[in-house]
C-alpha atoms as a PDB file:
ATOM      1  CA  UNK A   1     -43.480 -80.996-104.268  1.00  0.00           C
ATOM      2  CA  UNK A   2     -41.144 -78.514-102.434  1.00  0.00           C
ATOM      3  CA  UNK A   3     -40.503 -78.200 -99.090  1.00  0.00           C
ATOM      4  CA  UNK A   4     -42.259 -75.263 -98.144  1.00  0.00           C
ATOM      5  CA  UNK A   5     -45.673 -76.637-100.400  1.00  0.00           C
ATOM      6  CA  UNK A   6     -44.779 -80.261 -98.179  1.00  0.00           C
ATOM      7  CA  UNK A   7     -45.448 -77.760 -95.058  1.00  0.00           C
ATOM      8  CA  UNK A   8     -48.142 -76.084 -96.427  1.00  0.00           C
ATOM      9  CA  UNK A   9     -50.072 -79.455 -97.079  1.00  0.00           C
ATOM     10  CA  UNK A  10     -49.223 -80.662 -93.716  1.00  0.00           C
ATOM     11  CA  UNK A  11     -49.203 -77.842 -91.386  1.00  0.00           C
ATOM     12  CA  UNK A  12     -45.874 -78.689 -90.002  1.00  0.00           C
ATOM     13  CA  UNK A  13     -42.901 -76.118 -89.675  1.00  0.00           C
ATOM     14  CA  UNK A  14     -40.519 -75.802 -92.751  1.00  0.00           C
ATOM     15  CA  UNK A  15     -37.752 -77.265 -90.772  1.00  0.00           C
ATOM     16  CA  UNK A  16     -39.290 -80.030 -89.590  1.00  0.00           C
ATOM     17  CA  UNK A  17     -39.571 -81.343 -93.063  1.00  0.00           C
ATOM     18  CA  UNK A  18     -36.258 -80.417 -94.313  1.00  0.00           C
ATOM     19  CA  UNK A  19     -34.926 -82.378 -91.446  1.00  0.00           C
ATOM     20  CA  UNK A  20     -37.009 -85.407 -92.553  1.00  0.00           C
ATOM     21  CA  UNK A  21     -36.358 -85.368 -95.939  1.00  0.00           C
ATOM     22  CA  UNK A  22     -32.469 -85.251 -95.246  1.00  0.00           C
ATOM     23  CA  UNK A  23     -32.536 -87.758 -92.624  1.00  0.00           C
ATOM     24  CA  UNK A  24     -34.659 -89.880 -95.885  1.00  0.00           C
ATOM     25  CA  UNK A  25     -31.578 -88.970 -97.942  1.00  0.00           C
ATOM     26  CA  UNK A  26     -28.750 -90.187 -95.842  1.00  0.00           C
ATOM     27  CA  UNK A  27     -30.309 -93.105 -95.107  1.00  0.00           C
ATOM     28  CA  UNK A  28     -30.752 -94.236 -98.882  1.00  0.00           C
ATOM     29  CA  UNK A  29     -28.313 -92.560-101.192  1.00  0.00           C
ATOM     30  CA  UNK A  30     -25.713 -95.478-101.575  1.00  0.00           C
ATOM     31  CA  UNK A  31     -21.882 -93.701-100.399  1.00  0.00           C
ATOM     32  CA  UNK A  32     -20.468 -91.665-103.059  1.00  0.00           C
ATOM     33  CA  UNK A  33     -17.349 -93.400-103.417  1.00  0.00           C
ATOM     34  CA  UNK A  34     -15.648 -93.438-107.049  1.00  0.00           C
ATOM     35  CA  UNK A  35     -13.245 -95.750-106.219  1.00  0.00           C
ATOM     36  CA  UNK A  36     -15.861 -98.948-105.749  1.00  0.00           C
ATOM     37  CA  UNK A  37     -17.890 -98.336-108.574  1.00  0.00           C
ATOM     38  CA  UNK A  38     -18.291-100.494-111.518  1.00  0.00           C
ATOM     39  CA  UNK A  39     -20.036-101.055-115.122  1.00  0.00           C
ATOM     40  CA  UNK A  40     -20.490 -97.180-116.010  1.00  0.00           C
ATOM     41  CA  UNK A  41     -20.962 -96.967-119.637  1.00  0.00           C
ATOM     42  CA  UNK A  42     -22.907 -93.438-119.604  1.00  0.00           C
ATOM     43  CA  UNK A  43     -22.698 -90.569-117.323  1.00  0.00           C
ATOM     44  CA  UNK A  44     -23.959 -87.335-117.218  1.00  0.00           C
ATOM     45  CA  UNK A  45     -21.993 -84.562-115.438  1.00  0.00           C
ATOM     46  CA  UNK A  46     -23.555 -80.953-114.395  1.00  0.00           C
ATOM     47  CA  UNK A  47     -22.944 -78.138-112.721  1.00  0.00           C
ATOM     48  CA  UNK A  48     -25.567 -76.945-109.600  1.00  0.00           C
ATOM     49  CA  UNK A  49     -25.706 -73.856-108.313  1.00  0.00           C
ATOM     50  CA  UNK A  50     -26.253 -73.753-104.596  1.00  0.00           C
ATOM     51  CA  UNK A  51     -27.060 -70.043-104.068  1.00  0.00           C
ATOM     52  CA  UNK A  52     -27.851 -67.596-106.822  1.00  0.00           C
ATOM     53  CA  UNK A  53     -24.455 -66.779-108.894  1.00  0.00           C
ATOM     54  CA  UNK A  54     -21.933 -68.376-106.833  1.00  0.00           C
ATOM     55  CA  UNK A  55     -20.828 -71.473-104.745  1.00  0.00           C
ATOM     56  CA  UNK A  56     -21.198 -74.189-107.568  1.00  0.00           C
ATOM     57  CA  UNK A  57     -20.706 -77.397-107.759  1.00  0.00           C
ATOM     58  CA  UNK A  58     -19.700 -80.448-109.733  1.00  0.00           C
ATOM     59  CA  UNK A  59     -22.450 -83.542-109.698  1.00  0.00           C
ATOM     60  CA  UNK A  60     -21.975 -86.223-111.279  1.00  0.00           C
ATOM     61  CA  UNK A  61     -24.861 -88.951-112.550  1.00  0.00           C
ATOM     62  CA  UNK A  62     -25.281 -92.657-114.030  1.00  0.00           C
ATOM     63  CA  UNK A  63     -27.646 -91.952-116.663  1.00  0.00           C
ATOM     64  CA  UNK A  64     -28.019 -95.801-117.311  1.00  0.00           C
ATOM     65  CA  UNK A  65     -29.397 -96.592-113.470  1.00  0.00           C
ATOM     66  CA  UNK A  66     -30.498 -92.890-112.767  1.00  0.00           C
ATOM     67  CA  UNK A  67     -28.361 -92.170-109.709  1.00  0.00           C
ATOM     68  CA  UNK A  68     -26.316 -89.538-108.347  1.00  0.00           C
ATOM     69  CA  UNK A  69     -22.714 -90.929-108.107  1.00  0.00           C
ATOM     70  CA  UNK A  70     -20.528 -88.019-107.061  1.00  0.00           C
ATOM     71  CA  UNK A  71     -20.487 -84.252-105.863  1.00  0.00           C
ATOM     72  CA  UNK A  72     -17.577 -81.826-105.163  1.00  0.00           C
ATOM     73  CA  UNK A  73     -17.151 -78.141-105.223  1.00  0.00           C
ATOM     74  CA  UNK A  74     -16.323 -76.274-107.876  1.00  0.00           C
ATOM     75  CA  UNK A  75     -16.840 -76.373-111.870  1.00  0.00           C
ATOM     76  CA  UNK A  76     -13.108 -76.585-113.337  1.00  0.00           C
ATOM     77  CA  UNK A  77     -11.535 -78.792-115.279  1.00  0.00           C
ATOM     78  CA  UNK A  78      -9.562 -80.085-112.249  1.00  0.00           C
ATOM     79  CA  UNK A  79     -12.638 -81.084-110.442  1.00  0.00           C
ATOM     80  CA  UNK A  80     -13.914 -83.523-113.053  1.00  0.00           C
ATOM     81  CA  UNK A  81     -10.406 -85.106-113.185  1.00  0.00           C
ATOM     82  CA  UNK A  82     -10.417 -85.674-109.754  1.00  0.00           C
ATOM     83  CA  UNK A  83     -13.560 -88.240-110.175  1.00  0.00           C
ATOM     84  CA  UNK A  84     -12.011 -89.685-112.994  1.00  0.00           C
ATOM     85  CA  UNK A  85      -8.512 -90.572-111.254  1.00  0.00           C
ATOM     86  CA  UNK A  86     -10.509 -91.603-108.051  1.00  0.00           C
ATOM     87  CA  UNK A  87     -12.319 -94.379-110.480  1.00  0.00           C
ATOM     88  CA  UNK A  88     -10.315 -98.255-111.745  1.00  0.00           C
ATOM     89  CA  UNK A  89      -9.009 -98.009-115.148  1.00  0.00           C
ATOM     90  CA  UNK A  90     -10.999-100.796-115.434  1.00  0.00           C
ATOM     91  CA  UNK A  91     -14.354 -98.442-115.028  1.00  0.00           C
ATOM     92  CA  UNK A  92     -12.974 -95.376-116.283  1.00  0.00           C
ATOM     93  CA  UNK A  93     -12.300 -97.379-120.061  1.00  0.00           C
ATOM     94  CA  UNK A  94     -15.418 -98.651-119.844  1.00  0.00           C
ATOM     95  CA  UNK A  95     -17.089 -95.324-119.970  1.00  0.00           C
ATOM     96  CA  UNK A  96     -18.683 -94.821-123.738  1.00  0.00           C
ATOM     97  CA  UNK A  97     -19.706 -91.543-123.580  1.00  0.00           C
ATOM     98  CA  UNK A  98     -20.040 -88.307-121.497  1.00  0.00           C
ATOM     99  CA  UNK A  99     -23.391 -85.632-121.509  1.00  0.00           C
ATOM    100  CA  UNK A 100     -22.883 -82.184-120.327  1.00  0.00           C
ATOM    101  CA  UNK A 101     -23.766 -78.552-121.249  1.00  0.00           C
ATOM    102  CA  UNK A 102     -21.300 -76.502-123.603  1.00  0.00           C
ATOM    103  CA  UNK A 103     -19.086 -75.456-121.160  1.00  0.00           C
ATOM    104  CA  UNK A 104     -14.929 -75.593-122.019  1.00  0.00           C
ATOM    105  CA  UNK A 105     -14.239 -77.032-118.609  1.00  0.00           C
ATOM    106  CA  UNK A 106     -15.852 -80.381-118.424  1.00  0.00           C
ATOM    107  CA  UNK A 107     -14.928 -80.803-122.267  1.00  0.00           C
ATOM    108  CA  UNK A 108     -11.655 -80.751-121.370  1.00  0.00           C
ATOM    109  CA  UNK A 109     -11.469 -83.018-118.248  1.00  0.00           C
ATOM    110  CA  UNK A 110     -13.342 -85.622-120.739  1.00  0.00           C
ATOM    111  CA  UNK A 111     -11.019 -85.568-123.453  1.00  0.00           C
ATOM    112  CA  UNK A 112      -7.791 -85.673-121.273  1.00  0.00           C
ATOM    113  CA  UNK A 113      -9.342 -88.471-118.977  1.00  0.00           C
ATOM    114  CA  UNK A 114     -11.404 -90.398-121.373  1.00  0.00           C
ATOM    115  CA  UNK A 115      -9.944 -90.159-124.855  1.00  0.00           C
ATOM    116  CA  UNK A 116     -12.291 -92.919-126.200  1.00  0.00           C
ATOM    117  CA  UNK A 117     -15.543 -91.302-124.954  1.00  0.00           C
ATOM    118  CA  UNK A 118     -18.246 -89.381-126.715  1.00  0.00           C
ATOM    119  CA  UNK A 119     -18.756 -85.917-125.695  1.00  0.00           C
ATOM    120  CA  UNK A 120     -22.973 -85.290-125.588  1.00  0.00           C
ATOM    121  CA  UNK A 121     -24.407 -82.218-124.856  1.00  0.00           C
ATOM    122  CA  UNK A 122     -27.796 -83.020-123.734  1.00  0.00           C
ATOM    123  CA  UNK A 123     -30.770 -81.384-124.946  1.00  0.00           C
ATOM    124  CA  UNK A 124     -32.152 -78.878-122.187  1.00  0.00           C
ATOM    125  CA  UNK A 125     -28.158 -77.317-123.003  1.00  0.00           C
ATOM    126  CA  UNK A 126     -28.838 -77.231-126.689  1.00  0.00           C
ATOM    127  CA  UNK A 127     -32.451 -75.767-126.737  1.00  0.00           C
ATOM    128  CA  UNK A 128     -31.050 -73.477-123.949  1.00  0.00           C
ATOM    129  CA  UNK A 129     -28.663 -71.795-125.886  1.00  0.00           C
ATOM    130  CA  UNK A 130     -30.622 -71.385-129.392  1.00  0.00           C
ATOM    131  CA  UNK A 131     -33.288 -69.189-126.927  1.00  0.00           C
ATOM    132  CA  UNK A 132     -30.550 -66.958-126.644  1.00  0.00           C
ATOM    133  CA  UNK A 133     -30.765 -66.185-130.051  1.00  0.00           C
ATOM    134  CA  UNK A 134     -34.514 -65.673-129.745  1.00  0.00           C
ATOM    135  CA  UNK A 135     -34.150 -63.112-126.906  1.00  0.00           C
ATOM    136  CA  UNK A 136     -31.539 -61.447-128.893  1.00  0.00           C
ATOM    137  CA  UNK A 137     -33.514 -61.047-132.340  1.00  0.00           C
ATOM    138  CA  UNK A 138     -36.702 -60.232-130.140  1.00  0.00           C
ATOM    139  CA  UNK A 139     -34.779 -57.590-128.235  1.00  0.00           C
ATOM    140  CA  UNK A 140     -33.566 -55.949-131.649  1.00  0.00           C
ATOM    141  CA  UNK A 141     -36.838 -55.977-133.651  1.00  0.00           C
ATOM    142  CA  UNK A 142     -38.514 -54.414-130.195  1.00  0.00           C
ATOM    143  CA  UNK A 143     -35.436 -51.675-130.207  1.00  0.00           C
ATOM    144  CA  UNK A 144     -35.432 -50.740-134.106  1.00  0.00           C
ATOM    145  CA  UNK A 145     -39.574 -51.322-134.050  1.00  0.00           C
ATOM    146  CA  UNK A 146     -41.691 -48.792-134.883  1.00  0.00           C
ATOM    147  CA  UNK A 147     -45.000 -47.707-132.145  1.00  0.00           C
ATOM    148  CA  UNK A 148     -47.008 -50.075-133.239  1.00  0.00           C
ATOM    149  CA  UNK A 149     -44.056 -53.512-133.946  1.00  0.00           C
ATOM    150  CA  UNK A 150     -43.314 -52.488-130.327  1.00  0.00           C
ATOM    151  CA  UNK A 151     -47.066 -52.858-129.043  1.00  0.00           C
ATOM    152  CA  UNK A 152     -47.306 -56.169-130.605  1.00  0.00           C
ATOM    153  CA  UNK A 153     -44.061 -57.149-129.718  1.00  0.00           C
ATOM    154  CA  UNK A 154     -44.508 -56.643-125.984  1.00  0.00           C
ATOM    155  CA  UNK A 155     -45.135 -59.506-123.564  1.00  0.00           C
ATOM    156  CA  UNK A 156     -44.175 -62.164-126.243  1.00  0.00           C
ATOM    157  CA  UNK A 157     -41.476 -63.785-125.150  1.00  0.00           C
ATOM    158  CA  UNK A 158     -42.623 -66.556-123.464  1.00  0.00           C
ATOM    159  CA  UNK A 159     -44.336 -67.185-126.371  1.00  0.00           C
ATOM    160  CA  UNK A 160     -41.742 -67.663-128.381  1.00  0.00           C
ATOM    161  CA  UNK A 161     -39.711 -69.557-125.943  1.00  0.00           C
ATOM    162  CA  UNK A 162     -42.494 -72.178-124.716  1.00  0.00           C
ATOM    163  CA  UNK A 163     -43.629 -74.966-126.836  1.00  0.00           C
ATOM    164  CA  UNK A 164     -46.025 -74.907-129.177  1.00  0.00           C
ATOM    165  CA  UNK A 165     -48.075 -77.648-128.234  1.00  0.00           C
ATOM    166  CA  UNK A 166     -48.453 -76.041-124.730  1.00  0.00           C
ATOM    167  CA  UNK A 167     -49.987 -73.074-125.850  1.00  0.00           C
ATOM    168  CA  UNK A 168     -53.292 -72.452-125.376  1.00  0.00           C
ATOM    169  CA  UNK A 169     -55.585 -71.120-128.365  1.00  0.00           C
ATOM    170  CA  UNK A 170     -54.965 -67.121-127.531  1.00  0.00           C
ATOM    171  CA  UNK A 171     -51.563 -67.543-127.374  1.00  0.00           C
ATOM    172  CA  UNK A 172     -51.299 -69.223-130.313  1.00  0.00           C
ATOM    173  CA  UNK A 173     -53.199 -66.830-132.462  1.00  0.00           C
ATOM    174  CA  UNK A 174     -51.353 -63.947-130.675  1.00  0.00           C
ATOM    175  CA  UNK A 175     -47.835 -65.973-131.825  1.00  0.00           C
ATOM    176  CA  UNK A 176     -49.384 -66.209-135.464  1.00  0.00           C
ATOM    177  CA  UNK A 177     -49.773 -62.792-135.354  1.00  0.00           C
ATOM    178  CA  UNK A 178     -46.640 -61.942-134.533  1.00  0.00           C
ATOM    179  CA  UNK A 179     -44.788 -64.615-136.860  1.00  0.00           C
ATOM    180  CA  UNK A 180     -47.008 -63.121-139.679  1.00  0.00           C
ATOM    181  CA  UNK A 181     -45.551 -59.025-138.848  1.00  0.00           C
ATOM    182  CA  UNK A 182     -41.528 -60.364-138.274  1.00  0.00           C
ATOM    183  CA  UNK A 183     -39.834 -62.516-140.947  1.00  0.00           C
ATOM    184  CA  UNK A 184     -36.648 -62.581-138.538  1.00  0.00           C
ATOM    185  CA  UNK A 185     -38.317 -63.967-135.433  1.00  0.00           C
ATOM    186  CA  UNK A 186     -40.662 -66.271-137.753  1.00  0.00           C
ATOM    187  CA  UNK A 187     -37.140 -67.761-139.037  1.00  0.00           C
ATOM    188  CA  UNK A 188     -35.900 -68.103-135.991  1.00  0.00           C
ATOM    189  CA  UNK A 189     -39.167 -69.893-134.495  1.00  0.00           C
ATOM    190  CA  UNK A 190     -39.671 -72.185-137.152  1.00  0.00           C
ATOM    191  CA  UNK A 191     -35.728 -73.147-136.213  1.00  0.00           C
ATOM    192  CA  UNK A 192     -36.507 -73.879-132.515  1.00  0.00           C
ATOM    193  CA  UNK A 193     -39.294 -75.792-133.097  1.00  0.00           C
ATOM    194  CA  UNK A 194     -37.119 -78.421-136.009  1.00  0.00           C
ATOM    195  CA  UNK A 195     -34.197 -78.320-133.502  1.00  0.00           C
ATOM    196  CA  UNK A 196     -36.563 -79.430-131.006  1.00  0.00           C
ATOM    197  CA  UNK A 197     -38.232 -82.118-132.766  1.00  0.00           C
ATOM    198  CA  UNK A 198     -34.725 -83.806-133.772  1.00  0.00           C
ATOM    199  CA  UNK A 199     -34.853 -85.622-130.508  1.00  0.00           C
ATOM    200  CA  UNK A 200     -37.416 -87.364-131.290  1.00  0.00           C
ATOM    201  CA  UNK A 201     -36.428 -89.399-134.379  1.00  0.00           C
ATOM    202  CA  UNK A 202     -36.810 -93.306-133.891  1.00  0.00           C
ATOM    203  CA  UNK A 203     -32.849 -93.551-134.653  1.00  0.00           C
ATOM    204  CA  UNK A 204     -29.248 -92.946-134.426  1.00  0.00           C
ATOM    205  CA  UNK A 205     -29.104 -92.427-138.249  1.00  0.00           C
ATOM    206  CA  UNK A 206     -31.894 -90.577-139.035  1.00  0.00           C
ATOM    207  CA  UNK A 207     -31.208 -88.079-136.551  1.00  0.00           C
ATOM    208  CA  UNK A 208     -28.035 -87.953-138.227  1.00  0.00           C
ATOM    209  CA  UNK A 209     -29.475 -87.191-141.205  1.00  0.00           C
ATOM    210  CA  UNK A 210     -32.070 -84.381-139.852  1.00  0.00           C
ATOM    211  CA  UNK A 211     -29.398 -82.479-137.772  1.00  0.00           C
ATOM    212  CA  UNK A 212     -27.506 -82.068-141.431  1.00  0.00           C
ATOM    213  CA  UNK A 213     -31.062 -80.926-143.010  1.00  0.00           C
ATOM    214  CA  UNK A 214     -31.162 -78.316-140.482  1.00  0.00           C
ATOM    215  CA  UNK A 215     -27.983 -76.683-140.158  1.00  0.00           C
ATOM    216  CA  UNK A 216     -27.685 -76.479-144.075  1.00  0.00           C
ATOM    217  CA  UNK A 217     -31.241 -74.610-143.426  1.00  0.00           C
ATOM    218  CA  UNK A 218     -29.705 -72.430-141.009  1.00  0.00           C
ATOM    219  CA  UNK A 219     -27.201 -71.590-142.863  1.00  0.00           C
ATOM    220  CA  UNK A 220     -28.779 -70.885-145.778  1.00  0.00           C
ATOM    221  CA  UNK A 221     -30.901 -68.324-143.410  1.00  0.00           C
END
């Protein structure tokens, strides 16, 4: 729940539980000191905005226990490294592999600071990027659509962009509808939803093999 429903709920003032919940916080987040830890074979690093479009930082996560290991401002290359040197060569070769989003900086820091480690980019980055294309091909066929592709064309979006499986019965008819009048966006749909499901096969190898199947169907499209 957020803070302000947390108030809500209660009827206590905004503040008062912001205070409480970072009081909570400092007194059980372990101390975010690279130098003293140990046994990381995973991380995940991301970048956090803490107001709208500037003022980012660098957080850093053990995706094998879950926790938040280290923070620092910025997003450059030179703030990952500075983690990395602040950890024992001991834990920093023990590190297998590395999940981020696309972004050149962070790729960079890995490679010169962890030559043996697997770049990832985790999945919300992946899917994230592929709905660019589907606001792209959506904003063309709306812009070269005639009266009537533009009527049915409006509001649709989200459809294309949310799951299938948590659409409800209108919207699902209404996205049939629309798949049916476009070729393009059908394409393009039927991609996101086989990206999507590659995550879930049972194993290393046969996601191998159904990433292949699906760029050499991309490409073919």
């Amino acid at each position: 729940m957020s803070i302000h429903a947390v108030s809500q709920h209660l009827g206590i003032r905004w503040e008062t539980v912001k205070n409480i919940d970072k009081e909570y916080l400092h007194s059980t987040l372990p101390g975010l000191e690279p130098e003293k830890l140990t046994n990381l074979i995973h991380i995940g690093v991301d970048e956090v905005a803490r107001a709208k479009r500037h003022d980012y930082m660098t957080v850093v996560y053990d995706l094998v226990s879950g926790h938040l290991i280290w923070v620092e401002h910025g997003r450059k290359a030179a703030i990952l490294i500075s983690f990395f040197e602040q950890l024992s060569t001991t834990t920093r070769d023990g590190i297998k592999a590395v999940s981020m989003d696309m972004g050149q900086p962070y790729q960079s820091a890995v490679r010169k600071m962890l030559p043996n480690a697997d770049i990832v980019f985790d999945r919300f980055h992946v899917m994230q990027n592929y709905c660019l294309l589907i606001k792209k091909e959506r904003s063309k066929a709306f812009r070269n659509g005639s009266n009537e592709e533009k009527k049915m064309l409006k509001g649709t979006l989200f459809l294309l962009l949310k799951n299938a499986h948590k659409l409800d019965d209108r919207q699902s008819d209404r996205l049939d509808d629309l798949l049916e009048s476009n070729k393009t966006l059908c394409i393009v749909y039927m991609l996101k939803e086989q990206l999507q499901a590659i995550w879930d096969e049972p194993c290393y190898m046969s996601m191998v093999k159904a990433l292949e199947g699906w760029c050499s169907l991309a490409k073919s499209t």
